[in-house]
Protein backbone atom coordinates (compact mmCIF):
# COMPACT_ATOMS: atom_id res chain seq x y z
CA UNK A 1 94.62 99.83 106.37
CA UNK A 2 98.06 100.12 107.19
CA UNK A 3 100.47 99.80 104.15
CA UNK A 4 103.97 98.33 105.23
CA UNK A 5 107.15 99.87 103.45
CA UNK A 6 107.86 96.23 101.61
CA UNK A 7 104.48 96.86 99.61
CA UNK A 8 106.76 97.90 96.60
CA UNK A 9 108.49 94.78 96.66
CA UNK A 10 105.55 92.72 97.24
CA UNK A 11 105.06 94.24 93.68
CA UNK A 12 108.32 93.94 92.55
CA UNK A 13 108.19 89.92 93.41
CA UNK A 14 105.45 89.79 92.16
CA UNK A 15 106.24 90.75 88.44
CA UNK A 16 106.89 87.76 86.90
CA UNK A 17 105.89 84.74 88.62
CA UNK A 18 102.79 83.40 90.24
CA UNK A 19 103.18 83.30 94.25
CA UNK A 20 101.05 82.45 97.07
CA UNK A 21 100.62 84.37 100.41
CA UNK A 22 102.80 82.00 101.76
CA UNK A 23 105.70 82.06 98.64
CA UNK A 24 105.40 85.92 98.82
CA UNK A 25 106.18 85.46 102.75
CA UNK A 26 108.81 83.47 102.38
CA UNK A 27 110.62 85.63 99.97
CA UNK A 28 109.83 89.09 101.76
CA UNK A 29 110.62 87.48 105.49
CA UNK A 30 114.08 86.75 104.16
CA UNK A 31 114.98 90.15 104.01
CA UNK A 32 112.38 91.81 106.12
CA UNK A 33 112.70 88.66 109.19
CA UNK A 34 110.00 91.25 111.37
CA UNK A 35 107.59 90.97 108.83
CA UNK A 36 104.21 88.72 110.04
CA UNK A 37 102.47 86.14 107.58
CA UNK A 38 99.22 88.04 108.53
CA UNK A 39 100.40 91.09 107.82
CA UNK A 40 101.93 90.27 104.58
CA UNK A 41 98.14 88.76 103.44
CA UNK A 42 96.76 91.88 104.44
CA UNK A 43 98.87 93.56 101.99
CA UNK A 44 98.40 91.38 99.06
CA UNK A 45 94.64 91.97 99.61
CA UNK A 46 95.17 95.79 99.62
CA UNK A 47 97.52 95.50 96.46
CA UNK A 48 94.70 93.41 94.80
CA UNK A 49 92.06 96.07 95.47
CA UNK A 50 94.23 98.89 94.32
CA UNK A 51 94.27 96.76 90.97
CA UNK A 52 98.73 96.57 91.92
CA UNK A 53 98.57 92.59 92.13
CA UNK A 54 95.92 90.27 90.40
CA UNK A 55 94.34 87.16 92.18
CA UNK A 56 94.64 84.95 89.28
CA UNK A 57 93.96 81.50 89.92
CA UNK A 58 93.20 79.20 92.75
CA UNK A 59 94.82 75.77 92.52
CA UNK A 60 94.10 73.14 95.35
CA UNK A 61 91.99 75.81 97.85
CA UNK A 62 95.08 78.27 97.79
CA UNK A 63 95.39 81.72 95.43
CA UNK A 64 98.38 82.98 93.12
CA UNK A 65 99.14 86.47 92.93
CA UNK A 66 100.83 88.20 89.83
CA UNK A 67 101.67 91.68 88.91
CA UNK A 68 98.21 93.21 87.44
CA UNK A 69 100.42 93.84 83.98
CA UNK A 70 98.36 92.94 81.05
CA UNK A 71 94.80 90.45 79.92
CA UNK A 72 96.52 87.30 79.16
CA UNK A 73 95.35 83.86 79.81
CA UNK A 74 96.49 81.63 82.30
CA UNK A 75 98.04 77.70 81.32
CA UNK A 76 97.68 75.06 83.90
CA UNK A 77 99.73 72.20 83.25
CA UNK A 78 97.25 69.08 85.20
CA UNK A 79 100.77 67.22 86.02
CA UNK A 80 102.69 69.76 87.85
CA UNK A 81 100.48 72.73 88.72
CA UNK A 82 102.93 75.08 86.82
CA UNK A 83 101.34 78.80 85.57
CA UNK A 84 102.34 80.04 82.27
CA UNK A 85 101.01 82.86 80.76
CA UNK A 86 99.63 83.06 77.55
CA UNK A 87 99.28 86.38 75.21
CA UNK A 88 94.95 86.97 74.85
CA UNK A 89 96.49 88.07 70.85
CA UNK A 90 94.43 84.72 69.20
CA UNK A 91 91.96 84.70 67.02
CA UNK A 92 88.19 84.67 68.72
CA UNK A 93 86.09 84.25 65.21
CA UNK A 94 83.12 83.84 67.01
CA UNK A 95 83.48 87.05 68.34
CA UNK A 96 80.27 90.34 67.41
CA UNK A 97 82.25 92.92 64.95
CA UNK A 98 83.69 95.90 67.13
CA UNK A 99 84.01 93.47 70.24
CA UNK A 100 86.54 95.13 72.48
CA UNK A 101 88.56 93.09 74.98
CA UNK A 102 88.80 94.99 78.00
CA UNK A 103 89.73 92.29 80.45
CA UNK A 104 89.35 88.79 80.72
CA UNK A 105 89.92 86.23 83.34
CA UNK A 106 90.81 82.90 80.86
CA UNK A 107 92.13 79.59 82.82
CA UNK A 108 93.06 76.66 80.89
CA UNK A 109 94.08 73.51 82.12
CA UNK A 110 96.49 71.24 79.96
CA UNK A 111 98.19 68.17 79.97
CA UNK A 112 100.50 66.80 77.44
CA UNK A 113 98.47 63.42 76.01
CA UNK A 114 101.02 60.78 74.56
């Protein structure tokens, strides 16, 4: 596959937010106006499979995308759709002695009740 020389930025974008093909496009088109929505999907799929991006969640039929940094969990607020992260450094009790976490893919969905 053919790796476009806005990859790194696709990273870089990336870092600290959750985007979609599309957001990613947006941002990327603005300064790169000949790059093509298809072509910018094809290198988020890439990134994904060389472990640089993470497909973390899908919301509504459409994927986010975030820099493949750290295990964290993901908080879904039912009201707006925002994506926080959340440090994986809780306590797990129920947990075997010498359990590892090596990765984990952890989506919780939250509302404030009243």
């Amino acid at each position: 596959m053919k790796i476009h020389y806005y990859t790194n930025e696709i990273v870089d974008i990336c870092d600290w937010y959750h985007l979609t093909v599309a957001d990613i496009y947006e941002k990327i088109s603005k300064k790169y106006p000949e790059a093509g929505k298809s072509s910018i999907y094809r290198n988020v799929e890439e990134l994904v499979e060389r472990w640089d991006l993470k497909k973390v969640v899908w919301i509504w039929k459409k994927a986010y995308f975030e820099k493949n940094k750290w295990s964290h969990i993901h908080l879904i607020d039912e009201n707006t759709w925002e994506i926080k992260d959340f440090d994986q450094c809780f306590n797990m009790a129920s947990l075997p002695k010498n359990f590892k976490v090596n990765q984990m893919d952890i989506k919780i969905f939250w509302e404030f009740s009243n």
